[in-house]
PDB file of N, CA and C in Angstrom:
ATOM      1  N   UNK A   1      -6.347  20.109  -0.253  1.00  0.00           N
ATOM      2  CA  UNK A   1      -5.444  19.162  -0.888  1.00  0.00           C
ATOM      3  C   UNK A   1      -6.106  17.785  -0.921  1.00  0.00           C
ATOM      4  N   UNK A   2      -6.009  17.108  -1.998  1.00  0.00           N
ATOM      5  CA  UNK A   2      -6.392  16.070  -2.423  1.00  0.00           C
ATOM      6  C   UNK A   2      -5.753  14.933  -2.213  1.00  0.00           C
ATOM      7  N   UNK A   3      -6.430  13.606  -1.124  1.00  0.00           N
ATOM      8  CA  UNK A   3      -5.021  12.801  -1.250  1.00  0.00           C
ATOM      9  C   UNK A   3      -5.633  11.785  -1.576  1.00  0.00           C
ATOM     10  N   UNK A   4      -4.564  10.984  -2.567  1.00  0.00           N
ATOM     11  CA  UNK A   4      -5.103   9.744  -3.272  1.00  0.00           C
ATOM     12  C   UNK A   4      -5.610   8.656  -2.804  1.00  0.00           C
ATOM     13  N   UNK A   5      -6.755   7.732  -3.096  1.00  0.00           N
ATOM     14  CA  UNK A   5      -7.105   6.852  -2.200  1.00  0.00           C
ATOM     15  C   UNK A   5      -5.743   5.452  -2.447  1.00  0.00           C
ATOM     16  N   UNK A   6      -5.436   5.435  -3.057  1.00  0.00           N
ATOM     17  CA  UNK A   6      -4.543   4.433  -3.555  1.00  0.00           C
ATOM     18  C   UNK A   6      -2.919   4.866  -3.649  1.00  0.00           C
ATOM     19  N   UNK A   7      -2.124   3.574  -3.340  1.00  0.00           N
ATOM     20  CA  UNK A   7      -0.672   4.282  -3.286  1.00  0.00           C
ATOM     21  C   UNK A   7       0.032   3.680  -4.076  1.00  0.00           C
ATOM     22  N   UNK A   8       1.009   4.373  -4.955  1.00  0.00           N
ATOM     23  CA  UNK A   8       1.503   3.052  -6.367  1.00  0.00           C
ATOM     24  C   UNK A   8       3.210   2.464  -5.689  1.00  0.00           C
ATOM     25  N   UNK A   9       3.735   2.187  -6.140  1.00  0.00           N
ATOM     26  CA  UNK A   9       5.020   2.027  -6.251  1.00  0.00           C
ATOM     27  C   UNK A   9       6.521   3.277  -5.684  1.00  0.00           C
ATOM     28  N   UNK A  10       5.966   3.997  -6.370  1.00  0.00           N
ATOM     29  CA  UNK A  10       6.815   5.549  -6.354  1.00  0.00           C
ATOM     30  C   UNK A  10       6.111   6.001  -4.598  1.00  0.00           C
ATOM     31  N   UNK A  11       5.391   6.278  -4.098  1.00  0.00           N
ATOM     32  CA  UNK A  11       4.783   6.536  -2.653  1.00  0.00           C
ATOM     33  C   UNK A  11       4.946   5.578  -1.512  1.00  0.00           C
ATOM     34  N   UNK A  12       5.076   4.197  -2.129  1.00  0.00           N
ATOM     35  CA  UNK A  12       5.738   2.849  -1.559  1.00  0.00           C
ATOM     36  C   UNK A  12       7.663   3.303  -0.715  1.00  0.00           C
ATOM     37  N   UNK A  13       8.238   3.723  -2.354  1.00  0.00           N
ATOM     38  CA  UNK A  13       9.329   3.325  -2.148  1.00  0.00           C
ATOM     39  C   UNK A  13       9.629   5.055  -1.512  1.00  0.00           C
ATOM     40  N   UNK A  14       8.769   6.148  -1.499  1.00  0.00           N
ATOM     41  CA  UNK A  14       9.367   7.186  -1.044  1.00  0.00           C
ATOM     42  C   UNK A  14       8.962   7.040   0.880  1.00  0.00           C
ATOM     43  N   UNK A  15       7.885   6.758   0.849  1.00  0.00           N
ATOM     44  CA  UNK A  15       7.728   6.424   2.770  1.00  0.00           C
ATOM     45  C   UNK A  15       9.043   5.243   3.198  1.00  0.00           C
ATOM     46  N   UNK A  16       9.325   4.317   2.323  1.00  0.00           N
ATOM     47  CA  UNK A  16       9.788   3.532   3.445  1.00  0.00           C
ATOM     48  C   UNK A  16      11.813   3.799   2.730  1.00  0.00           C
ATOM     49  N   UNK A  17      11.893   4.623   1.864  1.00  0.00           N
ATOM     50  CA  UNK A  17      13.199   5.166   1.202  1.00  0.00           C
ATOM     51  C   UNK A  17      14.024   3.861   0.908  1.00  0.00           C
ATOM     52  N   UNK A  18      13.473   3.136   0.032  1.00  0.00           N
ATOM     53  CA  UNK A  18      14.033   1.829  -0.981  1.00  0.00           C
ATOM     54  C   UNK A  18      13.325   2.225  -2.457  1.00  0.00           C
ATOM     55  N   UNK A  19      13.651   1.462  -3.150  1.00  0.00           N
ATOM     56  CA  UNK A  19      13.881   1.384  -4.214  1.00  0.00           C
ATOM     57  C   UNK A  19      12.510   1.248  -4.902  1.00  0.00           C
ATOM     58  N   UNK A  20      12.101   1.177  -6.046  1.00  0.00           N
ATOM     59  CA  UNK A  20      10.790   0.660  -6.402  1.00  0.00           C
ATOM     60  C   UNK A  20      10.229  -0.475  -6.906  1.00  0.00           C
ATOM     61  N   UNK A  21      11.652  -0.854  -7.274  1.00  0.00           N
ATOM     62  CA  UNK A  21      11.271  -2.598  -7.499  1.00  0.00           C
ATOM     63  C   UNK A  21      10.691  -3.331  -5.793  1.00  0.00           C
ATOM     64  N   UNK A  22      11.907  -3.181  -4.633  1.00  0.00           N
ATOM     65  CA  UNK A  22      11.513  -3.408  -3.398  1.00  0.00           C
ATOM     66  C   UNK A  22       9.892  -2.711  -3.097  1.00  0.00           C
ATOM     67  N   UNK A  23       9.449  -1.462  -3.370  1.00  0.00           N
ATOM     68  CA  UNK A  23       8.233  -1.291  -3.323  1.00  0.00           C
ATOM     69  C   UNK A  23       7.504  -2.110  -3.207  1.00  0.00           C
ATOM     70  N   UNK A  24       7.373  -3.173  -4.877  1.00  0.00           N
ATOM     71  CA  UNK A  24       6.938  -3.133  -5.672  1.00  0.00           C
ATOM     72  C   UNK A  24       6.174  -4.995  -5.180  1.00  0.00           C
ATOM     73  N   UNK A  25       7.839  -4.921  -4.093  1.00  0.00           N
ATOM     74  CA  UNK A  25       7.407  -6.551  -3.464  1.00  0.00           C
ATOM     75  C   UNK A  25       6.794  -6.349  -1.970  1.00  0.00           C
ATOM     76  N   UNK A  26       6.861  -4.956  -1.705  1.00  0.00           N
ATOM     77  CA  UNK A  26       5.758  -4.761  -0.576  1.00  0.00           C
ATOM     78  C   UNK A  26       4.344  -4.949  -0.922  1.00  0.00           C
ATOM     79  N   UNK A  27       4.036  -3.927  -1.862  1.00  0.00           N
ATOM     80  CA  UNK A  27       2.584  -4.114  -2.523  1.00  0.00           C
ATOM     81  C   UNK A  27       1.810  -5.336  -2.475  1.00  0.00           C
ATOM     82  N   UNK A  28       2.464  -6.560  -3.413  1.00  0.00           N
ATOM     83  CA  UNK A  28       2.427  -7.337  -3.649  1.00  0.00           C
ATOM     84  C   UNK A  28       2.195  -8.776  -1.962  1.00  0.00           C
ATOM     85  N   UNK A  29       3.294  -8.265  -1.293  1.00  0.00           N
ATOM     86  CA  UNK A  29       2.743  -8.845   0.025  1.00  0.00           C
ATOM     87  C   UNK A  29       1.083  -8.709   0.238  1.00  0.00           C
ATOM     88  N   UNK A  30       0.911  -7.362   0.648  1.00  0.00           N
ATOM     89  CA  UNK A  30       0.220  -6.343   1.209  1.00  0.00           C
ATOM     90  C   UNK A  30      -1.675  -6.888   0.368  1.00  0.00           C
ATOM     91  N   UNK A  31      -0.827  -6.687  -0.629  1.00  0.00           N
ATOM     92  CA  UNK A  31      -2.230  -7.208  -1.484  1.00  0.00           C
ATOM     93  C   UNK A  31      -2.458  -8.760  -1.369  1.00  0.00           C
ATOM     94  N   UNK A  32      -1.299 -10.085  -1.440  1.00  0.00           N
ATOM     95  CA  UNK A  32      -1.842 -11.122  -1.247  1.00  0.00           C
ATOM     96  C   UNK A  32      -2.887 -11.240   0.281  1.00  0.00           C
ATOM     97  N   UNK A  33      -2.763 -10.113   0.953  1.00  0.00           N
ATOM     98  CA  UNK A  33      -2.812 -10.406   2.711  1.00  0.00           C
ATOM     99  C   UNK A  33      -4.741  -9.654   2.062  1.00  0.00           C
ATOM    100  N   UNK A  34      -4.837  -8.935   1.388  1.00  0.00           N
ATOM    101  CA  UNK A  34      -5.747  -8.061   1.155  1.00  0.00           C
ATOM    102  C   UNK A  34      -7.288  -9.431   0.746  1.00  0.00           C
ATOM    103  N   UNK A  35      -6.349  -9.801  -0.338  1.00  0.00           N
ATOM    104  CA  UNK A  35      -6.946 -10.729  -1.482  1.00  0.00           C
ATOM    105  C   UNK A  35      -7.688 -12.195  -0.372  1.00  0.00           C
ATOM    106  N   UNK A  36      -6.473 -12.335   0.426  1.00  0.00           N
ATOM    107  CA  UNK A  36      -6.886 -13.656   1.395  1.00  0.00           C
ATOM    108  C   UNK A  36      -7.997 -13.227   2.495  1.00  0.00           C
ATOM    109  N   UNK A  37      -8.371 -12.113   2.818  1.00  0.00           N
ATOM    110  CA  UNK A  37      -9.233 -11.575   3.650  1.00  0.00           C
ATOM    111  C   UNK A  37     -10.481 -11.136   2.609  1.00  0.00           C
ATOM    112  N   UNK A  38     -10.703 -11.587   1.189  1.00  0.00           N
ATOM    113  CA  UNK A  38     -11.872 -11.288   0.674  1.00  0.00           C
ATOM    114  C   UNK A  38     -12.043  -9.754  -0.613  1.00  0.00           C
ATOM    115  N   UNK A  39     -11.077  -9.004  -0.268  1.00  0.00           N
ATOM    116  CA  UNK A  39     -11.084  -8.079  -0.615  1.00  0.00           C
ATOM    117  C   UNK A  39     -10.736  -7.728  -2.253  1.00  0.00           C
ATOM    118  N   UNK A  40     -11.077  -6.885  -3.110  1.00  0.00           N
ATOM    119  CA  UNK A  40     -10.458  -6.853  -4.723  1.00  0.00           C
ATOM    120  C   UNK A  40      -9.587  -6.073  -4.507  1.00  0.00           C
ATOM    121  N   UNK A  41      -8.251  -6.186  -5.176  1.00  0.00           N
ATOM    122  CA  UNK A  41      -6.847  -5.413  -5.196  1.00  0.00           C
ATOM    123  C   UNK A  41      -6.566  -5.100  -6.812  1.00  0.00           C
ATOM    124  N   UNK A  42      -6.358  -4.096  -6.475  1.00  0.00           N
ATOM    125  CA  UNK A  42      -5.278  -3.410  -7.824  1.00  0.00           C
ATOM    126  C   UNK A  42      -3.849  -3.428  -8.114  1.00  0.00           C
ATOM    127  N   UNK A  43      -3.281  -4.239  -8.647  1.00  0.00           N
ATOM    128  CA  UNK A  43      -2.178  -4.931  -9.295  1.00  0.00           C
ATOM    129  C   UNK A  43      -1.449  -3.635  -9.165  1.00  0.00           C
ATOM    130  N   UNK A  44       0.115  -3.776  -8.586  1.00  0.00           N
ATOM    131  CA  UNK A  44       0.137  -2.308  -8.324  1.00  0.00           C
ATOM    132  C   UNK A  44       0.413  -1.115  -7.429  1.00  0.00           C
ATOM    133  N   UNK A  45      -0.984  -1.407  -6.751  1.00  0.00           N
ATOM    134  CA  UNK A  45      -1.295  -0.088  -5.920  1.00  0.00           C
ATOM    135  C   UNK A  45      -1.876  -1.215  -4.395  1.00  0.00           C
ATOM    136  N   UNK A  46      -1.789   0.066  -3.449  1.00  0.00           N
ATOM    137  CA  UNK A  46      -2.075  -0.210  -1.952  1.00  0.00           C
ATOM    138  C   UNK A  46      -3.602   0.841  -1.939  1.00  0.00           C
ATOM    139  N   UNK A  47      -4.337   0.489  -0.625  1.00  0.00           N
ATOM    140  CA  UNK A  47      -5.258   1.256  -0.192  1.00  0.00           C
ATOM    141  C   UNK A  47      -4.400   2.042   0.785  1.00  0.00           C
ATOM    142  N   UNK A  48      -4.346   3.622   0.702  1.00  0.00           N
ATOM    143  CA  UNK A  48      -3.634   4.120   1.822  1.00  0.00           C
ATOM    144  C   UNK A  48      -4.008   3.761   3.299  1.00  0.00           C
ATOM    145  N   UNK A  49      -5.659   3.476   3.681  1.00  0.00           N
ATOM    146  CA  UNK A  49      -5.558   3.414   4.651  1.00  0.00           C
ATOM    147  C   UNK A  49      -5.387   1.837   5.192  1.00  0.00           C
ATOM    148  N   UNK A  50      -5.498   1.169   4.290  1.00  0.00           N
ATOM    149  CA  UNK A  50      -4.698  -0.522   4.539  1.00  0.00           C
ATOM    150  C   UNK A  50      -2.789  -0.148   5.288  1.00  0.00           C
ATOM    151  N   UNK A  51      -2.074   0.727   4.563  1.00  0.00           N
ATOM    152  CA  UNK A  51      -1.290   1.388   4.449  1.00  0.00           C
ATOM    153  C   UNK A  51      -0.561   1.924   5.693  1.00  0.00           C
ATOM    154  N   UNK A  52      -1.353   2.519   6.003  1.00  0.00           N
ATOM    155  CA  UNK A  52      -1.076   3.388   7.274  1.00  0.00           C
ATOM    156  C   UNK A  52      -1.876   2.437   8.173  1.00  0.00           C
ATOM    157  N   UNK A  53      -2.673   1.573   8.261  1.00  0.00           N
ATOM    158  CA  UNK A  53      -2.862   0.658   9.452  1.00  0.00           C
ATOM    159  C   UNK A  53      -1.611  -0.227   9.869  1.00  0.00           C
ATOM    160  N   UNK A  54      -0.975  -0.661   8.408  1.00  0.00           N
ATOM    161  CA  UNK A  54      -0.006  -1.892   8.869  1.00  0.00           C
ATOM    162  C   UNK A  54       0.787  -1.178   8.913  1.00  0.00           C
ATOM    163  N   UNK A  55       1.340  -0.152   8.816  1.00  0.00           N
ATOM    164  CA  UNK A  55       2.974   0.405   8.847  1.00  0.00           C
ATOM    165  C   UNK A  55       3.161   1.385  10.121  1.00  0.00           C
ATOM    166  N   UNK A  56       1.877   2.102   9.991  1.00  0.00           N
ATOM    167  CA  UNK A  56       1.816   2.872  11.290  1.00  0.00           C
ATOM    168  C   UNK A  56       0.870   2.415  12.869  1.00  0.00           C
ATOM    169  N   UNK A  57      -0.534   1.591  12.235  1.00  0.00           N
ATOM    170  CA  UNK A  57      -1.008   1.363  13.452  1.00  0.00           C
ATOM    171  C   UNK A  57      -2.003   1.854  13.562  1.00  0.00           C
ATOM    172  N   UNK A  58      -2.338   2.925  12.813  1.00  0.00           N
ATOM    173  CA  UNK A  58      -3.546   3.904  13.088  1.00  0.00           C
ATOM    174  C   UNK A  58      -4.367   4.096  11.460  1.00  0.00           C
ATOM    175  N   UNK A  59      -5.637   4.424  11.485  1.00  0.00           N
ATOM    176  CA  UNK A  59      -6.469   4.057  10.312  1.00  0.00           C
ATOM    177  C   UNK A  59      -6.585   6.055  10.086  1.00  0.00           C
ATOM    178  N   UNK A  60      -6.444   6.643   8.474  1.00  0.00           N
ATOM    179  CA  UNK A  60      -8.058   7.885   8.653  1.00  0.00           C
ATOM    180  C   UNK A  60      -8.748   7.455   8.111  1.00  0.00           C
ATOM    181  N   UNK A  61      -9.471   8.485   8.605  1.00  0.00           N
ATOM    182  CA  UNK A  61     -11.467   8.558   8.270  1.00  0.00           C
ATOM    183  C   UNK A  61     -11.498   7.518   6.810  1.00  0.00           C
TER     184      UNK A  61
END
């Protein structure tokens, strides 16, 4: 199974069970925090493992 490196809106709002506009202003956090540490972001979308560091704590491979 294939898992995406990137997480959109719809994968946003199904982990944390809100809406997708609310998603949509997580992302958007997530990425200004991305952007201020140097990094290029996709309008959009999350890096899963950016993802699962800040929400859970723990990084994969």
């Amino acid at each position: 199974m294939k898992t995406n490196y990137l997480m959109g809106a719809e994968d946003v709002a199904n982990e944390l069970g809100v809406s997708k506009g609310h998603a949509y202003k997580v992302i958007r956090q997530l990425n200004e925090e991305l952007e201020k540490s140097g990094f290029i972001v996709v309008t959009g979308k999350i890096p899963r493992a950016f993802w699962e560091k800040k929400f859970y704590g723990y990084q994969t491979a």
